[in-house]
C-alpha atoms as a PDB file:
ATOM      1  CA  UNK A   1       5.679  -5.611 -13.783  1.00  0.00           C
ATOM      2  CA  UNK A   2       9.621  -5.854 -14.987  1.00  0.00           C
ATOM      3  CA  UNK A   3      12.193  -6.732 -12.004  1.00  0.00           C
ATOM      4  CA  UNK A   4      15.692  -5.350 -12.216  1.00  0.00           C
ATOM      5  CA  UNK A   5      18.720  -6.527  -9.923  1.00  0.00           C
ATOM      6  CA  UNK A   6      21.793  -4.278  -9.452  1.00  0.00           C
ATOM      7  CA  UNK A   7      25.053  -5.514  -7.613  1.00  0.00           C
ATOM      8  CA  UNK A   8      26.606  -1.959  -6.198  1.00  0.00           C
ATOM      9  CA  UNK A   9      29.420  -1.229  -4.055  1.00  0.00           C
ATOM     10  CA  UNK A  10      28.348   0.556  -0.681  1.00  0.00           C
ATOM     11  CA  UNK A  11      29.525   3.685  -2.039  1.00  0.00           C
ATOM     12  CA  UNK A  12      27.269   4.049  -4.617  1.00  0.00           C
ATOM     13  CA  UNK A  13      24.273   2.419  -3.063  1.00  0.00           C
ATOM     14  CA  UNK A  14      22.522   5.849  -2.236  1.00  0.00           C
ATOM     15  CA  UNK A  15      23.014   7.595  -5.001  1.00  0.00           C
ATOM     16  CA  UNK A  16      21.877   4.431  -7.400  1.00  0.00           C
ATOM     17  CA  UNK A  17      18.565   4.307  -5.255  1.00  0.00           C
ATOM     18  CA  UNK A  18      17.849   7.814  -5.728  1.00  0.00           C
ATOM     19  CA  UNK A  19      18.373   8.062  -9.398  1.00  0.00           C
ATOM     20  CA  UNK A  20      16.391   5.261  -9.971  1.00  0.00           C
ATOM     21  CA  UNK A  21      13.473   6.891  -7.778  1.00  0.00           C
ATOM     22  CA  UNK A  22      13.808   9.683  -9.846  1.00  0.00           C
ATOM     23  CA  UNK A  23      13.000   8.071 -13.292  1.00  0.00           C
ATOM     24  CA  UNK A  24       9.752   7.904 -11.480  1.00  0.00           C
ATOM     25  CA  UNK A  25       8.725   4.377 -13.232  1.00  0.00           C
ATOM     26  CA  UNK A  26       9.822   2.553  -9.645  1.00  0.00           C
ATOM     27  CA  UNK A  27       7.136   0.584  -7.552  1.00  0.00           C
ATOM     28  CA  UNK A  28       8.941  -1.191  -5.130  1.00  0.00           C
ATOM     29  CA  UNK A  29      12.726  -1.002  -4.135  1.00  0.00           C
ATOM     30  CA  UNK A  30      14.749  -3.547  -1.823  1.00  0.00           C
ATOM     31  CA  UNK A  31      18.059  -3.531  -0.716  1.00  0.00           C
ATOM     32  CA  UNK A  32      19.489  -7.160  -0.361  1.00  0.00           C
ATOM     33  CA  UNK A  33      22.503  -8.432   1.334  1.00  0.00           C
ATOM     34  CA  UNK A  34      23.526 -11.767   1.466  1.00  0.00           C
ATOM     35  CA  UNK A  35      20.049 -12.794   0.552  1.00  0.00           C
ATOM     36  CA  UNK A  36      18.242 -11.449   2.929  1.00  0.00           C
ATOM     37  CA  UNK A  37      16.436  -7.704   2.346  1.00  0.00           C
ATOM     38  CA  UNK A  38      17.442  -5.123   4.859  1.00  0.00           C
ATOM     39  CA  UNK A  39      15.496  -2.536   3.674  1.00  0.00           C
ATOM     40  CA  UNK A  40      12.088  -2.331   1.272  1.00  0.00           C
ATOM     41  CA  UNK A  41      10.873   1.011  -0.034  1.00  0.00           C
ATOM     42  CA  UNK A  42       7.699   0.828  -1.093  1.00  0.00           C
ATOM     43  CA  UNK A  43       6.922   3.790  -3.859  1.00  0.00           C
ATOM     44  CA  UNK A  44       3.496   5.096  -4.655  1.00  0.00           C
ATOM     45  CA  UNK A  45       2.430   6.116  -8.113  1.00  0.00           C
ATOM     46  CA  UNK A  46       1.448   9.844  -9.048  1.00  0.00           C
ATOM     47  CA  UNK A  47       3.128  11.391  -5.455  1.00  0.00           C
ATOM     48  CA  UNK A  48       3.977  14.499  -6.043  1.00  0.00           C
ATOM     49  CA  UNK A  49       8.012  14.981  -6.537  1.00  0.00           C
ATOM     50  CA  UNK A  50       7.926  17.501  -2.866  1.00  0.00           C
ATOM     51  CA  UNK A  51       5.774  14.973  -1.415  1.00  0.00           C
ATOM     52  CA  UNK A  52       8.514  11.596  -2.385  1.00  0.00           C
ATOM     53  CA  UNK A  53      11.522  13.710  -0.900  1.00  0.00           C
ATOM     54  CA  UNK A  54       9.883  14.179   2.263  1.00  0.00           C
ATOM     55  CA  UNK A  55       8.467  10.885   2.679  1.00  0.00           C
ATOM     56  CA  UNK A  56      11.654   9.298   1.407  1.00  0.00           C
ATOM     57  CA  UNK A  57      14.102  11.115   3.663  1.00  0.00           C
ATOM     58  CA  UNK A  58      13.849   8.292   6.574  1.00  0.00           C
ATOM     59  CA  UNK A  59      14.425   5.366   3.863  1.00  0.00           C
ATOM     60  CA  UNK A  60      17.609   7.252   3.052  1.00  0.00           C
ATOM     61  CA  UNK A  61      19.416   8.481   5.953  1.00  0.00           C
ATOM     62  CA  UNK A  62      18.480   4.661   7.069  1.00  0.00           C
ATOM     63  CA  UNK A  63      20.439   3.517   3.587  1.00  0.00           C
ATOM     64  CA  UNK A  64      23.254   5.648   3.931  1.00  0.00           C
ATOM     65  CA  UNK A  65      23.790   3.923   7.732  1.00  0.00           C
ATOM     66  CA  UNK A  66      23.180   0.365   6.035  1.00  0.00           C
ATOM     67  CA  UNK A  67      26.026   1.517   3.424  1.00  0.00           C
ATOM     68  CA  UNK A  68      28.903   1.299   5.949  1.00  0.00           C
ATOM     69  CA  UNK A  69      28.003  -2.108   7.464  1.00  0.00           C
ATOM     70  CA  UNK A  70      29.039  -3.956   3.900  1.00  0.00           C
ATOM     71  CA  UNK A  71      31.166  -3.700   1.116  1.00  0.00           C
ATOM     72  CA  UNK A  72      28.775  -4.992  -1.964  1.00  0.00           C
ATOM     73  CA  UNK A  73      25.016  -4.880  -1.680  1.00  0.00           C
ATOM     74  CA  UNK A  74      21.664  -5.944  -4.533  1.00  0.00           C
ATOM     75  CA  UNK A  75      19.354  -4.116  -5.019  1.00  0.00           C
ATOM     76  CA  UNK A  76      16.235  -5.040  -6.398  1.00  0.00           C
ATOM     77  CA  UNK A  77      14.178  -3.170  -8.686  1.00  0.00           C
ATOM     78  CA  UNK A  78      10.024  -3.326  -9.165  1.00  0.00           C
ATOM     79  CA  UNK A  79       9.361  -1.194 -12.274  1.00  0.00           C
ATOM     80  CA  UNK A  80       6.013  -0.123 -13.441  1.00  0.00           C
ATOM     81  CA  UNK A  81       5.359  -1.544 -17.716  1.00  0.00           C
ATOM     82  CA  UNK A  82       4.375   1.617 -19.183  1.00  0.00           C
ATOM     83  CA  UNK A  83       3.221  -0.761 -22.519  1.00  0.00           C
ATOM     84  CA  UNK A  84      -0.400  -1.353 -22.867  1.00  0.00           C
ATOM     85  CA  UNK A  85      -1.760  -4.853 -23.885  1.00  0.00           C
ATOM     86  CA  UNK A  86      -2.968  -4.644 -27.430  1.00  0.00           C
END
């Protein structure tokens, strides 16, 4: 499993999150601020794309709150390897 880490303004942090849940490779996303994660979204493979906006609608409403209490946030990244060992 590959881990990516993103430094993004508060402005951008919901839209970042849901592009990258979109891709649809995504395990596990966390939102870090000063080291510490203040929110974890745990992503299940093969969901159906109705059934990931529903459940996800908490998460984000929760990150766009989150947004306005800092100016620069990480997030990190859990993507699923899509490569097969030979």
């Amino acid at each position: 499993m590959a881990t990516e880490k993103f430094t993004i303004s508060n402005k951008d942090l919901v839209e970042k999150v849901k592009n990258m849940i979109h891709e649809g490779n995504i395990r596990n996303v966390r939102v870090i601020h000063a080291g510490r994660t203040v929110l974890e979204i745990p992503l299940t493979v093969g969901v159906s794309a109705m059934a990931l906006t529903v459940f996800l609608a908490p998460f984000l409403a929760a990150l766009g709150g989150l947004a306005a209490f800092a100016a620069e946030y990480t997030i990190e990244v859990e993507k699923i390897d899509d490569k097969k060992p030979a």
